[in-house]
N, C-alpha and C. Protein backbone atom coordinates (compact mmCIF):
# COMPACT_ATOMS: atom_id res chain seq x y z
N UNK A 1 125.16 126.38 149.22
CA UNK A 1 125.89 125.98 150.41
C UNK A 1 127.14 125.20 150.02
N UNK A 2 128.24 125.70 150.65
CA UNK A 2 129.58 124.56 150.62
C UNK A 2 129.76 123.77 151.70
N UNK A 3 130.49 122.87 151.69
CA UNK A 3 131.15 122.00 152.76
C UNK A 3 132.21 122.06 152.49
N UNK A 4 133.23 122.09 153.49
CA UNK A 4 134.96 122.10 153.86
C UNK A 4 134.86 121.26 154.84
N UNK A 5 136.27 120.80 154.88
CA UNK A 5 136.70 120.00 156.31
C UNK A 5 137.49 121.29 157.00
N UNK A 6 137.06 121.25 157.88
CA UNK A 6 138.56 121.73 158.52
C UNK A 6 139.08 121.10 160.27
N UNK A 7 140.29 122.17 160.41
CA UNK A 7 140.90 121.35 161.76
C UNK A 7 140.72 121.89 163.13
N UNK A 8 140.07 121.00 164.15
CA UNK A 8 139.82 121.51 165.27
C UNK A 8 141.26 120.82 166.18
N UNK A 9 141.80 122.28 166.74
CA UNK A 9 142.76 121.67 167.85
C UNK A 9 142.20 121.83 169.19
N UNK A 10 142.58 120.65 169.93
CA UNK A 10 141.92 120.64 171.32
C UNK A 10 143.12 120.57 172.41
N UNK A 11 142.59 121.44 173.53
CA UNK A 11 143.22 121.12 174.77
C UNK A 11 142.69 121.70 175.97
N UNK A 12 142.47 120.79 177.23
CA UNK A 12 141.82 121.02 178.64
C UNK A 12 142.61 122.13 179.21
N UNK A 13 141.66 122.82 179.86
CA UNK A 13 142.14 123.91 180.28
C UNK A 13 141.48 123.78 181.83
N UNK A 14 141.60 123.47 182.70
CA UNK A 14 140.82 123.42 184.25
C UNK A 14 140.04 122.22 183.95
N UNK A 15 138.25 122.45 183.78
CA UNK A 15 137.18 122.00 183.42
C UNK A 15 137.07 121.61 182.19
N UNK A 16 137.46 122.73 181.54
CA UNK A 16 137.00 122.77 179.91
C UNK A 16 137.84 122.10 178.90
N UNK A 17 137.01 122.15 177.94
CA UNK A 17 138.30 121.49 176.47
C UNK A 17 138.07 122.98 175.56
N UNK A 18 138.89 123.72 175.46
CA UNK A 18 138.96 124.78 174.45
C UNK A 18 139.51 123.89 173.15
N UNK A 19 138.51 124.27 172.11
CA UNK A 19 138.61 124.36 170.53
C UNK A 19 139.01 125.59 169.91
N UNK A 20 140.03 125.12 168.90
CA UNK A 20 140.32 126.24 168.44
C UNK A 20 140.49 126.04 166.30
N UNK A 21 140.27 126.31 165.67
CA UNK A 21 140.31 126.19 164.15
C UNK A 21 141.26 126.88 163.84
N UNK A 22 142.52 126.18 163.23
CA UNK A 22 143.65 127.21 162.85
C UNK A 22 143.55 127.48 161.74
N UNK A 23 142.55 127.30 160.81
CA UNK A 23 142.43 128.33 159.39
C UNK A 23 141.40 129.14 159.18
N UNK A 24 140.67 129.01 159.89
CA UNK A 24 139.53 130.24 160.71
C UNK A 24 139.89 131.43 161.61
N UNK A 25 140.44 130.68 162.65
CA UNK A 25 141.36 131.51 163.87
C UNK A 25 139.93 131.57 164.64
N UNK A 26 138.66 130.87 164.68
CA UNK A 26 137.99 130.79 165.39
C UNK A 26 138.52 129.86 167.04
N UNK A 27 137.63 130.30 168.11
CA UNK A 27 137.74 129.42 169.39
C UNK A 27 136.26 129.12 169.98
N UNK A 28 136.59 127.98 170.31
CA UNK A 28 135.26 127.73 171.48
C UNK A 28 135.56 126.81 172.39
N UNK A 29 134.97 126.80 173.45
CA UNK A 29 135.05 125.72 174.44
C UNK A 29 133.80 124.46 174.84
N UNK A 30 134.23 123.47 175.61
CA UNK A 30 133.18 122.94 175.88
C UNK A 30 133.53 122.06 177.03
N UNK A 31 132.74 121.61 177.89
CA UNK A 31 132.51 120.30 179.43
C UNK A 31 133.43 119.24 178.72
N UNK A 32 133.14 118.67 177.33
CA UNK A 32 133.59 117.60 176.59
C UNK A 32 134.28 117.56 175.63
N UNK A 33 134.84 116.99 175.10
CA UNK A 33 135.64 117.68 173.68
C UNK A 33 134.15 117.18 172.77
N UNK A 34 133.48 116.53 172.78
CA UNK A 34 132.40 116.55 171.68
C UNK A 34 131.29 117.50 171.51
N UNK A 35 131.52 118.44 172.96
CA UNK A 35 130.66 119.58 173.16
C UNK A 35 131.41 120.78 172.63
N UNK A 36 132.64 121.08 173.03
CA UNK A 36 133.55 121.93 172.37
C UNK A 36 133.43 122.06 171.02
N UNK A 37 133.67 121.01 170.30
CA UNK A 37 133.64 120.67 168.57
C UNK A 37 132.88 121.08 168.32
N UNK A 38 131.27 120.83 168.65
CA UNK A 38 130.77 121.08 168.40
C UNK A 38 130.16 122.86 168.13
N UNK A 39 130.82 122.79 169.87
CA UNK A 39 130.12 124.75 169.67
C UNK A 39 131.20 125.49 168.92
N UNK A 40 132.76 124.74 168.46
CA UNK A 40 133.71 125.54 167.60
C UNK A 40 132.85 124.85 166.37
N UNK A 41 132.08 124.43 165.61
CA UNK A 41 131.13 124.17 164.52
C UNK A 41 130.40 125.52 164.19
N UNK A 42 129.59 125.39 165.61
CA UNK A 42 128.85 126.81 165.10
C UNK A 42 129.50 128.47 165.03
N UNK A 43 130.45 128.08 165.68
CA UNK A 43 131.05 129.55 165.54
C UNK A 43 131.80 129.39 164.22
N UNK A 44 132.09 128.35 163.80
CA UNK A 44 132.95 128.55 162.90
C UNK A 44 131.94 128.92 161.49
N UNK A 45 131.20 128.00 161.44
CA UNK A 45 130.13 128.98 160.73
C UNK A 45 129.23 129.88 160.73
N UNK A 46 129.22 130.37 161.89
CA UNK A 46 128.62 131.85 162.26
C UNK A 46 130.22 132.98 161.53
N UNK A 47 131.05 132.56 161.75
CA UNK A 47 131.89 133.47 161.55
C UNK A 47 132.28 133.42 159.52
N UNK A 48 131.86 132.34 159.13
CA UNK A 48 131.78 132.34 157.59
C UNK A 48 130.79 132.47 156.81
N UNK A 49 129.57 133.17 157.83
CA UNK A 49 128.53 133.67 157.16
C UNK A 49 129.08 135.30 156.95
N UNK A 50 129.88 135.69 157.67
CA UNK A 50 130.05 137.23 157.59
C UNK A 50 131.71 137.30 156.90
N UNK A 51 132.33 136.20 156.96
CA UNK A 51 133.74 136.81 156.54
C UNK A 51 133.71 135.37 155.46
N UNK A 52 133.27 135.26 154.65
CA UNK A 52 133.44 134.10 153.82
C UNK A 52 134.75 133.69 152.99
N UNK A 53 135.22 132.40 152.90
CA UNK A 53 136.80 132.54 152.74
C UNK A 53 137.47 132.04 151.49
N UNK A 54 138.12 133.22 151.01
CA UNK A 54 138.54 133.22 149.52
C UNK A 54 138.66 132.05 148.55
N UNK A 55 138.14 131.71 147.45
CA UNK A 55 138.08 130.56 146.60
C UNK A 55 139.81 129.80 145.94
N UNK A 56 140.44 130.51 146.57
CA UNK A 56 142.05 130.54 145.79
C UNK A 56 142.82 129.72 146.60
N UNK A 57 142.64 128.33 146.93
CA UNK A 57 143.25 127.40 147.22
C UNK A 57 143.05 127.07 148.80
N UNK A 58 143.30 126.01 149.30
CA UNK A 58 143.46 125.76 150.64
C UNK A 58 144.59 125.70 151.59
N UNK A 59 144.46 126.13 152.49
CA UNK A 59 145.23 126.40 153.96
C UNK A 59 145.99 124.91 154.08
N UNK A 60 147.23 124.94 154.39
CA UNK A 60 147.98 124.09 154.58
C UNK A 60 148.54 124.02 155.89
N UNK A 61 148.68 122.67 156.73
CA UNK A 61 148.83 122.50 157.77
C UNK A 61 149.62 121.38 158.21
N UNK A 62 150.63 122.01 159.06
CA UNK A 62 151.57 120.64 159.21
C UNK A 62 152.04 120.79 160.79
N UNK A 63 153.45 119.97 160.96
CA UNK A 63 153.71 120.36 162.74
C UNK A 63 155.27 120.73 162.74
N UNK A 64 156.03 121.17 163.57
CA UNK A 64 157.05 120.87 163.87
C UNK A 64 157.41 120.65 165.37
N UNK A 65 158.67 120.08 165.49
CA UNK A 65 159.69 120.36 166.41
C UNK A 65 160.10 121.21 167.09
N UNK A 66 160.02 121.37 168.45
CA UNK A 66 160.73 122.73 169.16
C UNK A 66 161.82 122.03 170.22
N UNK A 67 162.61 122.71 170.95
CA UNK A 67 163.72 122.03 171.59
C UNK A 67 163.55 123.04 172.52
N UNK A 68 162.75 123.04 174.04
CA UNK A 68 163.02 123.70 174.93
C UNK A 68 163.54 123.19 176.25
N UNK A 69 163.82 123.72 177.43
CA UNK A 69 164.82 123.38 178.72
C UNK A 69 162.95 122.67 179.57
N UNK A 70 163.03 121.61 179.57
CA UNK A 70 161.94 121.18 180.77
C UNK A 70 161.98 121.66 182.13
């Protein structure tokens, strides 16, 4: 078994908090964001039992700037 960290991005959508993993490209939602996290947990390792992810360095993640008309 391995352990990784990886990054959950969150945002409310109506009701829900959709999770999403941007070096997976997995999603899940949840009532809570600690319910969300959680069920993007299991998908995220449901989905790295079948597509397991290459040993050749780690996914890099940063932000930028956009400039649009409000």
């Amino acid at each position: 078994m391995k352990v990784r960290t990886f990054t959950a991005v969150l945002h409310k959508d109506e009701d829900l908090y959709v999770a999403e993993c941007p070096e997976v490209g997995t999603v899940s939602q949840g009532h809570t964001v600690e319910e969300a996290v959680a069920n993007l947990k299991e998908a995220t390792e449901l989905y790295l039992e079948e597509f397991p992810l290459p040993e050749n360095g780690r996914t890099l993640l940063t932000t930028f700037e956009a400039t649009y008309a409000a």
